[in-house]
PDB file of N, CA and C in Angstrom:
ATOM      1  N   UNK A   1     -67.280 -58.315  -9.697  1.00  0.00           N
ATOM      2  CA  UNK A   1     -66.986 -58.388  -8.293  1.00  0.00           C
ATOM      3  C   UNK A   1     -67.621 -59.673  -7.758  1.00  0.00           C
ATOM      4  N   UNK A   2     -67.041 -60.382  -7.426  1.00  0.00           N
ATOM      5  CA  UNK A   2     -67.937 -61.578  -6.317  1.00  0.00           C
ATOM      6  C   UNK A   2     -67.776 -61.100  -5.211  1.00  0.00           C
ATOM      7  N   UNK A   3     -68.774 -61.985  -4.910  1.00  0.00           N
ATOM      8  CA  UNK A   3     -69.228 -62.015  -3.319  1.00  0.00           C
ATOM      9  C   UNK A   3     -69.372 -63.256  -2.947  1.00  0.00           C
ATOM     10  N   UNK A   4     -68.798 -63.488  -1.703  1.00  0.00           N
ATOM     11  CA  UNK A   4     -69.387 -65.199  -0.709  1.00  0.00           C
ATOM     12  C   UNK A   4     -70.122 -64.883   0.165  1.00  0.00           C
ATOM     13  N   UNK A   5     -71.406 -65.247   0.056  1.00  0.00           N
ATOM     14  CA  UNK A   5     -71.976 -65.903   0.894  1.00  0.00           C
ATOM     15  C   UNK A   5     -72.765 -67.035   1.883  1.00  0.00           C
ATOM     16  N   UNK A   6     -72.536 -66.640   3.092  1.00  0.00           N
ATOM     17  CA  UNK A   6     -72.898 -67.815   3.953  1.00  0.00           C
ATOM     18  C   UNK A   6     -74.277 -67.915   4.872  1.00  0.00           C
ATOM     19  N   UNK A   7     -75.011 -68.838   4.264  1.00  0.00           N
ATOM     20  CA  UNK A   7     -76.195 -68.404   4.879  1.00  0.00           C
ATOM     21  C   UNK A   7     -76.383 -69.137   6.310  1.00  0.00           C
ATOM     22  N   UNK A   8     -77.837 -68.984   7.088  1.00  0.00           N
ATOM     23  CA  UNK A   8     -77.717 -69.412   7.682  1.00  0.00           C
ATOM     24  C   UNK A   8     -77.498 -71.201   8.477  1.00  0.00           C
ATOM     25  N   UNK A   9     -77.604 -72.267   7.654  1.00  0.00           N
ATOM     26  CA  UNK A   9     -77.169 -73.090   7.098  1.00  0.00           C
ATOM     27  C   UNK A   9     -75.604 -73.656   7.137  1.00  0.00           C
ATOM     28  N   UNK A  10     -75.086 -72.494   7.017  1.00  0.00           N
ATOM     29  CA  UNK A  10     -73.543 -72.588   6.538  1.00  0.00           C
ATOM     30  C   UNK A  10     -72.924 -72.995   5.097  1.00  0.00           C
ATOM     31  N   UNK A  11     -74.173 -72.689   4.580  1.00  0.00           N
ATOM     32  CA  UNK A  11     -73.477 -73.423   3.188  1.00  0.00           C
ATOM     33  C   UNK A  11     -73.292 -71.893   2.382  1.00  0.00           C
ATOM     34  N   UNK A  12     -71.908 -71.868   1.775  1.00  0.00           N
ATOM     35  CA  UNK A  12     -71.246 -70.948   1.092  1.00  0.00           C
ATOM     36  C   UNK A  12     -71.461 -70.635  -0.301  1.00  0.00           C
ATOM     37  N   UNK A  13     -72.034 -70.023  -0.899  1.00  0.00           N
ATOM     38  CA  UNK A  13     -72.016 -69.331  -2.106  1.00  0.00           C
ATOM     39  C   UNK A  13     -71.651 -68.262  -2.510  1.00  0.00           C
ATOM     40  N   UNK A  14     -71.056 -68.563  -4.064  1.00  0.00           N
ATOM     41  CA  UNK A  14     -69.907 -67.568  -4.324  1.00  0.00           C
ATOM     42  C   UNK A  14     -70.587 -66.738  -5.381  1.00  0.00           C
ATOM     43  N   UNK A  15     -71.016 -65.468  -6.017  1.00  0.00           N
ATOM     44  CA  UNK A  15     -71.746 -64.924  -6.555  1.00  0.00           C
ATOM     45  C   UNK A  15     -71.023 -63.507  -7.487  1.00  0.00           C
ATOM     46  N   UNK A  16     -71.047 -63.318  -8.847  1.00  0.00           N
ATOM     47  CA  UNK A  16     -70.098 -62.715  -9.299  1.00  0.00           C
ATOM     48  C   UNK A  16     -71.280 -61.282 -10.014  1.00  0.00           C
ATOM     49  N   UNK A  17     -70.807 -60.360  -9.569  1.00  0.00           N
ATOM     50  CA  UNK A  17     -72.211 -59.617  -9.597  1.00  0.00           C
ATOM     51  C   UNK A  17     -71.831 -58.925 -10.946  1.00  0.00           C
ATOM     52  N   UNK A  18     -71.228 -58.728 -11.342  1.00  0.00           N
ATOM     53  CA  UNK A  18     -70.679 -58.493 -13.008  1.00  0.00           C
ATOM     54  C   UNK A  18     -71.483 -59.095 -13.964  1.00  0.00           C
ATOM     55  N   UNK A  19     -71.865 -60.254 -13.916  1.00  0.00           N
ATOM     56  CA  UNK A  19     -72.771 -61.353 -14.787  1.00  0.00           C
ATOM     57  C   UNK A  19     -74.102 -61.280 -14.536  1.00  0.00           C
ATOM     58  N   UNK A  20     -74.870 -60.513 -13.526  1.00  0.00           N
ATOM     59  CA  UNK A  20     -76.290 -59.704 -13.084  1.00  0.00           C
ATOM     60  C   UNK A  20     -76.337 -59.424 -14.826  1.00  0.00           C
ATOM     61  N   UNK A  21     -77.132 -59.790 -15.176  1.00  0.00           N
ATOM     62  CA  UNK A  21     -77.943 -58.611 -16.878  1.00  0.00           C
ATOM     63  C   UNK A  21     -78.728 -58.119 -16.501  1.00  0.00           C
ATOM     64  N   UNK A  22     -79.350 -57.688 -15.542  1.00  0.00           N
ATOM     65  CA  UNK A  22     -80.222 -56.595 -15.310  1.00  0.00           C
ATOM     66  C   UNK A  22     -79.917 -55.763 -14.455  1.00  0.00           C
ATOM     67  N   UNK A  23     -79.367 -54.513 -15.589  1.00  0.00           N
ATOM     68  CA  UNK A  23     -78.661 -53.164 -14.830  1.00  0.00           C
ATOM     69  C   UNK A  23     -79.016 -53.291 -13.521  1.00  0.00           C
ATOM     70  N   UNK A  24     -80.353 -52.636 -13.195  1.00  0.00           N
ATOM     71  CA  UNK A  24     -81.072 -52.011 -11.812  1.00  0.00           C
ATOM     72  C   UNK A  24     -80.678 -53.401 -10.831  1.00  0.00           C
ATOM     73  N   UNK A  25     -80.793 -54.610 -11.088  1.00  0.00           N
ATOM     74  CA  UNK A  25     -79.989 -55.476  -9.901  1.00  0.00           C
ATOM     75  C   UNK A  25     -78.642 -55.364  -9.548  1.00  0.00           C
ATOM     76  N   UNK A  26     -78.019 -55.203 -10.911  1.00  0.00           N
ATOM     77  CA  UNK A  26     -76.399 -55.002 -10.981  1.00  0.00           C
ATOM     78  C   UNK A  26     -76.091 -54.230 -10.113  1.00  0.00           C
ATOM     79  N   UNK A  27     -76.668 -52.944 -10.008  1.00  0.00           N
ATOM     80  CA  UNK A  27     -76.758 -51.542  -9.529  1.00  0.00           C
ATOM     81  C   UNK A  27     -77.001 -51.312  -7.521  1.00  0.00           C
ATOM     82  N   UNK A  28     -77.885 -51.949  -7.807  1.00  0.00           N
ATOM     83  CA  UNK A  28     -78.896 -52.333  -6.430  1.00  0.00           C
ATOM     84  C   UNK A  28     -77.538 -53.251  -5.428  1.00  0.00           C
ATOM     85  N   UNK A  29     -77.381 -54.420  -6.558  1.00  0.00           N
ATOM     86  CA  UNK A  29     -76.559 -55.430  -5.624  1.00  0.00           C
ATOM     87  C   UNK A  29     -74.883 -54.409  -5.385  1.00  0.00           C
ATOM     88  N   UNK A  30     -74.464 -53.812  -6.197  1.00  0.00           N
ATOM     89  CA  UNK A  30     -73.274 -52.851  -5.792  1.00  0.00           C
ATOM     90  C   UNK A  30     -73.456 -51.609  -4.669  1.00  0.00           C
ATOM     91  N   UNK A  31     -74.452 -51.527  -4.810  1.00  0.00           N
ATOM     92  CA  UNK A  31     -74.992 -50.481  -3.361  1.00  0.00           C
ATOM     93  C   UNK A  31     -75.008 -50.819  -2.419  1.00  0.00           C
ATOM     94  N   UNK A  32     -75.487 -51.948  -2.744  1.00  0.00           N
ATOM     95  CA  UNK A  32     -75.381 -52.809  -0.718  1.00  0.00           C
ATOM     96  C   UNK A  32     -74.486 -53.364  -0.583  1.00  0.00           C
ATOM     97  N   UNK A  33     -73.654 -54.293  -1.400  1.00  0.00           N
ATOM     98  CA  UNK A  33     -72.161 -54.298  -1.055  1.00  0.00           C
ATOM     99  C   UNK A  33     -71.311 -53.138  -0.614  1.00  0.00           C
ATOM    100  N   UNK A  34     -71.562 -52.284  -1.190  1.00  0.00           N
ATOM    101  CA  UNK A  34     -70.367 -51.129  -0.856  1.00  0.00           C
ATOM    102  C   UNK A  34     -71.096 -50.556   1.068  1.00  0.00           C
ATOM    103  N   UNK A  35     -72.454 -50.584   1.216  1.00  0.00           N
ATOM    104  CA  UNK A  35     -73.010 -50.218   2.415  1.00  0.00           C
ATOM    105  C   UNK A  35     -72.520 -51.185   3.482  1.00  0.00           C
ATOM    106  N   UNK A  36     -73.057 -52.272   2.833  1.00  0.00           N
ATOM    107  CA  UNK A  36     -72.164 -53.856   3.819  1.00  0.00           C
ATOM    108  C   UNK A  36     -70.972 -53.753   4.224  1.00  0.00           C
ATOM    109  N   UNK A  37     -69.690 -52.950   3.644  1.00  0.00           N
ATOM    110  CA  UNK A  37     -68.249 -52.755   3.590  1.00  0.00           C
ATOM    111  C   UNK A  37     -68.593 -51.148   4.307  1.00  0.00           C
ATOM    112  N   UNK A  38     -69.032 -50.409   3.959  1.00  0.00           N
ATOM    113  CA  UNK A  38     -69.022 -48.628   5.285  1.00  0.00           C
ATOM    114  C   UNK A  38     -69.251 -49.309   6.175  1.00  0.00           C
ATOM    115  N   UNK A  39     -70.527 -50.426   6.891  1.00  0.00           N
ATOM    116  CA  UNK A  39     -70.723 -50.384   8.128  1.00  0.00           C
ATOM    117  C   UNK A  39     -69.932 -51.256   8.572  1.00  0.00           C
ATOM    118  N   UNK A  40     -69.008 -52.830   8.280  1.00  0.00           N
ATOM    119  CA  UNK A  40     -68.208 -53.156   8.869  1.00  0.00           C
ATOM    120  C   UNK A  40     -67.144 -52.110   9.264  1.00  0.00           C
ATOM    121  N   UNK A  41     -66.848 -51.146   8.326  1.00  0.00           N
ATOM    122  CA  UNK A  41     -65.754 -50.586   8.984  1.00  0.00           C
ATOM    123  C   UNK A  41     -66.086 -49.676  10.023  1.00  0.00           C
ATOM    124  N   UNK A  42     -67.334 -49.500  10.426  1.00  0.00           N
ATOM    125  CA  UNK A  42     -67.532 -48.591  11.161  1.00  0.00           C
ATOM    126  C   UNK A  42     -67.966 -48.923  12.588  1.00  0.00           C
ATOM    127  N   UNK A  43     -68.031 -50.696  12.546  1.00  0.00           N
ATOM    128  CA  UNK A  43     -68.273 -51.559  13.233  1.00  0.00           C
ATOM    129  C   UNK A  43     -66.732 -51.764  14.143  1.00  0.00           C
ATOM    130  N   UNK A  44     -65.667 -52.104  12.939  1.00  0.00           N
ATOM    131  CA  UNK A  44     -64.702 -52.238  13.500  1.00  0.00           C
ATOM    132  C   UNK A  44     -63.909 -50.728  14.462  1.00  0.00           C
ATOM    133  N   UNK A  45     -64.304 -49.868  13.367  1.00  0.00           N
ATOM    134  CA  UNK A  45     -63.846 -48.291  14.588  1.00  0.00           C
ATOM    135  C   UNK A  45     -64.508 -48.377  15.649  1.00  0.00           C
ATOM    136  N   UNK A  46     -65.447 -49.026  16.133  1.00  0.00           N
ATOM    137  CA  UNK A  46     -66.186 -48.453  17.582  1.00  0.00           C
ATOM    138  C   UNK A  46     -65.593 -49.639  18.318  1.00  0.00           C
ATOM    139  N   UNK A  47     -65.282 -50.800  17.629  1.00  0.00           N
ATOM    140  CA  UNK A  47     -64.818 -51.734  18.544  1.00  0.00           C
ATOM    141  C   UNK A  47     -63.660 -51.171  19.228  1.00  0.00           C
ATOM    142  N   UNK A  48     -62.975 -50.602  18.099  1.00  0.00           N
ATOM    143  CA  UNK A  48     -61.190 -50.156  18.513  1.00  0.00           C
ATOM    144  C   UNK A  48     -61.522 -48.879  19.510  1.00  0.00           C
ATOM    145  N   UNK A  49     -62.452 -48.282  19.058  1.00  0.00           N
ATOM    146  CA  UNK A  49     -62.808 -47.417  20.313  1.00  0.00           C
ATOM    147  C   UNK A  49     -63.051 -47.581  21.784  1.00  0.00           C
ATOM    148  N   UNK A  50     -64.086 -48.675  21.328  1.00  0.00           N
ATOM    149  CA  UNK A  50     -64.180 -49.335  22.835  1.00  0.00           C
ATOM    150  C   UNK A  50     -63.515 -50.012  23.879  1.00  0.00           C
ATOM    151  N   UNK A  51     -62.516 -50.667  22.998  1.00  0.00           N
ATOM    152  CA  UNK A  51     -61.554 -51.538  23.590  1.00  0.00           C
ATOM    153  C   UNK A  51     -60.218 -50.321  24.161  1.00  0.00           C
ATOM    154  N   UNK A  52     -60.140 -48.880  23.787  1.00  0.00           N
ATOM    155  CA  UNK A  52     -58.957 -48.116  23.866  1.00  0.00           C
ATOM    156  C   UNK A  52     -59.572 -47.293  24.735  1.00  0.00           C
ATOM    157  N   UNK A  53     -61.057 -46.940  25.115  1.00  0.00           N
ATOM    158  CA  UNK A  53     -61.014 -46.138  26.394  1.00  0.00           C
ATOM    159  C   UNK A  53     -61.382 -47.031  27.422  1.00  0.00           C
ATOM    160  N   UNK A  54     -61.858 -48.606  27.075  1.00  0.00           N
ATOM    161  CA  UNK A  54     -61.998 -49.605  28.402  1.00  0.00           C
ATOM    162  C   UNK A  54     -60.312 -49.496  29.091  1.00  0.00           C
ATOM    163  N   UNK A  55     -59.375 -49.279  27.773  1.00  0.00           N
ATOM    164  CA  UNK A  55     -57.620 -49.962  28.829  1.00  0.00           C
ATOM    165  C   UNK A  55     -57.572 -48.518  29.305  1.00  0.00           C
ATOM    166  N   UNK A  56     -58.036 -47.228  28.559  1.00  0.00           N
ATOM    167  CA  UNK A  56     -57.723 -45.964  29.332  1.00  0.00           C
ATOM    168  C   UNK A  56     -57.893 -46.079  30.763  1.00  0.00           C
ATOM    169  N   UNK A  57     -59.406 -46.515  30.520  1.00  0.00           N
ATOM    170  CA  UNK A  57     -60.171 -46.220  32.425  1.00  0.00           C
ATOM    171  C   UNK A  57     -59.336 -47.151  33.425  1.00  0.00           C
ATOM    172  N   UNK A  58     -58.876 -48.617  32.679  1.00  0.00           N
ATOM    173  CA  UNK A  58     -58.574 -49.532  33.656  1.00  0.00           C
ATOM    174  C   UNK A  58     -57.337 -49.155  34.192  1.00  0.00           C
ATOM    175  N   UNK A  59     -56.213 -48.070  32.928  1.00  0.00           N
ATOM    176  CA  UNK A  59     -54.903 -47.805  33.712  1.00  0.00           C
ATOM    177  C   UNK A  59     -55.519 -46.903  34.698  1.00  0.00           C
ATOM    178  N   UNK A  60     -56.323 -45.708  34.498  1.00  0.00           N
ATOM    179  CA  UNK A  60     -56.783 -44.182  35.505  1.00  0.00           C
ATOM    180  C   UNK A  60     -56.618 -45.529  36.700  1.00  0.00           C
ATOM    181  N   UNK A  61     -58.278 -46.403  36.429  1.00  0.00           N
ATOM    182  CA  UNK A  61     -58.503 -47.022  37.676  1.00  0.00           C
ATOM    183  C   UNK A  61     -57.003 -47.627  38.717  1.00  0.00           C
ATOM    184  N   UNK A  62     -56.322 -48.320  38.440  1.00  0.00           N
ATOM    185  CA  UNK A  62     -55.350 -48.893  38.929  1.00  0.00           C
ATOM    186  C   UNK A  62     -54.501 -47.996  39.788  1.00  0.00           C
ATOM    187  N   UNK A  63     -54.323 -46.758  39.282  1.00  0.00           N
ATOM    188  CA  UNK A  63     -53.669 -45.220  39.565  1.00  0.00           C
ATOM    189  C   UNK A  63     -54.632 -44.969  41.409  1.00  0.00           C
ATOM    190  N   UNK A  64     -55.499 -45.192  40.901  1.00  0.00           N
ATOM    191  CA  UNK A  64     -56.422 -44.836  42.169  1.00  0.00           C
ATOM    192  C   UNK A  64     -57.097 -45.617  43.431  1.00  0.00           C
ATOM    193  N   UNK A  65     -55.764 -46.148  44.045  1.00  0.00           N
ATOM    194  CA  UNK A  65     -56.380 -47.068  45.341  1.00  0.00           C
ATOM    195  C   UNK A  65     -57.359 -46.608  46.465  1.00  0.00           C
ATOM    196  N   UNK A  66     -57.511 -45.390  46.019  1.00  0.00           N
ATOM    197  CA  UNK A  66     -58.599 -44.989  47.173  1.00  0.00           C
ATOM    198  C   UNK A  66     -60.352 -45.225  46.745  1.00  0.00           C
ATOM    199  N   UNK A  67     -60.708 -45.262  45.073  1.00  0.00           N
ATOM    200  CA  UNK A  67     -61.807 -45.979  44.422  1.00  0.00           C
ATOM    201  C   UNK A  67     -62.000 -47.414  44.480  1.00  0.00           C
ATOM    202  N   UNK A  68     -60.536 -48.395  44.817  1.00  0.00           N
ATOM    203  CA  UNK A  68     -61.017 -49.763  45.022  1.00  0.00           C
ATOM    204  C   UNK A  68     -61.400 -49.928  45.735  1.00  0.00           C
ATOM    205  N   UNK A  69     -62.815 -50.519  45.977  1.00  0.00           N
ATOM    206  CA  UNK A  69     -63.633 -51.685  46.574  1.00  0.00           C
ATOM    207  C   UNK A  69     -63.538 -53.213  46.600  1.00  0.00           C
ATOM    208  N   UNK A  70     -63.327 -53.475  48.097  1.00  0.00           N
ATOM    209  CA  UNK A  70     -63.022 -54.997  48.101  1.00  0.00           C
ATOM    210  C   UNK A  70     -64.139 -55.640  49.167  1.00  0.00           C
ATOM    211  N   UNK A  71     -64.644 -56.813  48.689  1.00  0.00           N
ATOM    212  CA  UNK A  71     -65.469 -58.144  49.040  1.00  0.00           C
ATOM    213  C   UNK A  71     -66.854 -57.235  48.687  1.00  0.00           C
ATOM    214  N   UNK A  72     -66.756 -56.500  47.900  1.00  0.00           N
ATOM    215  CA  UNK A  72     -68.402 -56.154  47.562  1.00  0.00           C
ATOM    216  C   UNK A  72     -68.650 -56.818  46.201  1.00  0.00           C
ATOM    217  N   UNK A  73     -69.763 -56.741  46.120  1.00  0.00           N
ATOM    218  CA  UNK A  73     -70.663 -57.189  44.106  1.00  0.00           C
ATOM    219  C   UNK A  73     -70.230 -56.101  43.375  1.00  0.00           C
ATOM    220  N   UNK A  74     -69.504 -56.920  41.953  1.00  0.00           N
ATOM    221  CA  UNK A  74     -69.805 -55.638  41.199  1.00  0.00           C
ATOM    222  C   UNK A  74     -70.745 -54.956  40.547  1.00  0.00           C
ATOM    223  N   UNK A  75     -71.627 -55.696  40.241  1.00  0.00           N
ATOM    224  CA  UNK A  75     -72.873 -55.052  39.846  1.00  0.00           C
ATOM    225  C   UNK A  75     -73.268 -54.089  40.586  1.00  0.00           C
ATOM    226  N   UNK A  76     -73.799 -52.916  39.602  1.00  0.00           N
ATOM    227  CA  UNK A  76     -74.389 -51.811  39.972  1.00  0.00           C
ATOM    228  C   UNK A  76     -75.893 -51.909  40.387  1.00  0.00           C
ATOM    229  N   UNK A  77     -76.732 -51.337  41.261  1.00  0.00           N
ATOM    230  CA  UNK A  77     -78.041 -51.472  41.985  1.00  0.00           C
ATOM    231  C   UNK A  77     -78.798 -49.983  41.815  1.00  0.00           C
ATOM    232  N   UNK A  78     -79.989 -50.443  41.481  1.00  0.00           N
ATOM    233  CA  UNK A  78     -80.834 -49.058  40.940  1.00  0.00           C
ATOM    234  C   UNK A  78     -81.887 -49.879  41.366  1.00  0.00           C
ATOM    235  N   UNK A  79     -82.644 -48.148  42.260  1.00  0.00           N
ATOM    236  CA  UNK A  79     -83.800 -48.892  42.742  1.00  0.00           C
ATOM    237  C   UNK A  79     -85.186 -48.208  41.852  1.00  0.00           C
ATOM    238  N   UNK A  80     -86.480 -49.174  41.496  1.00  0.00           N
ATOM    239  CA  UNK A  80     -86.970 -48.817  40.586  1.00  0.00           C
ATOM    240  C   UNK A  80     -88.250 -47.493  41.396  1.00  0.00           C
ATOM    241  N   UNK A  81     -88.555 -46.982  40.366  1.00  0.00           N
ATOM    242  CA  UNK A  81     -88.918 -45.599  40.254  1.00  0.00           C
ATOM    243  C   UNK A  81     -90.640 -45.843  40.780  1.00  0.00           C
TER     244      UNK A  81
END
């Protein structure tokens, strides 16, 4: 399996983890690849989440001219405790 990586730098290295000879790295480095790959995808579901109940609320909102507010801030104000 390779892998590219880019450090901080930007310089790209390409790394073929098959050619590791020492099992327990071999092993180690396939664990966190495969963890690296669950949490992007789980990164990308919350995005798609987020982005699909932000357009939910914005159609509700639009539906409801009696919640728009006009020439005020949008920022919300909390006064401290």
């Amino acid at each position: 399996m390779i892998i590219t990586i880019k450090n901080d730098e930007g310089v790209t290295t390409n790394f073929d983890i098959n050619l590791i000879s020492d099992e327990q790295k071999k092993q180690e480095a396939t664990v966190i690849v495969q963890k690296v790959g669950n949490l992007q995808v789980t990164i990308e579901a919350l995005d798609f989440a987020s982005r699909t109940h932000r357009a939910n609320l914005e159609q509700l909102l639009v539906g409801c001219e009696e919640a728009k507010v006009e020439g005020e801030s949008t920022e919300e104000t909390s006064e401290d405790s």
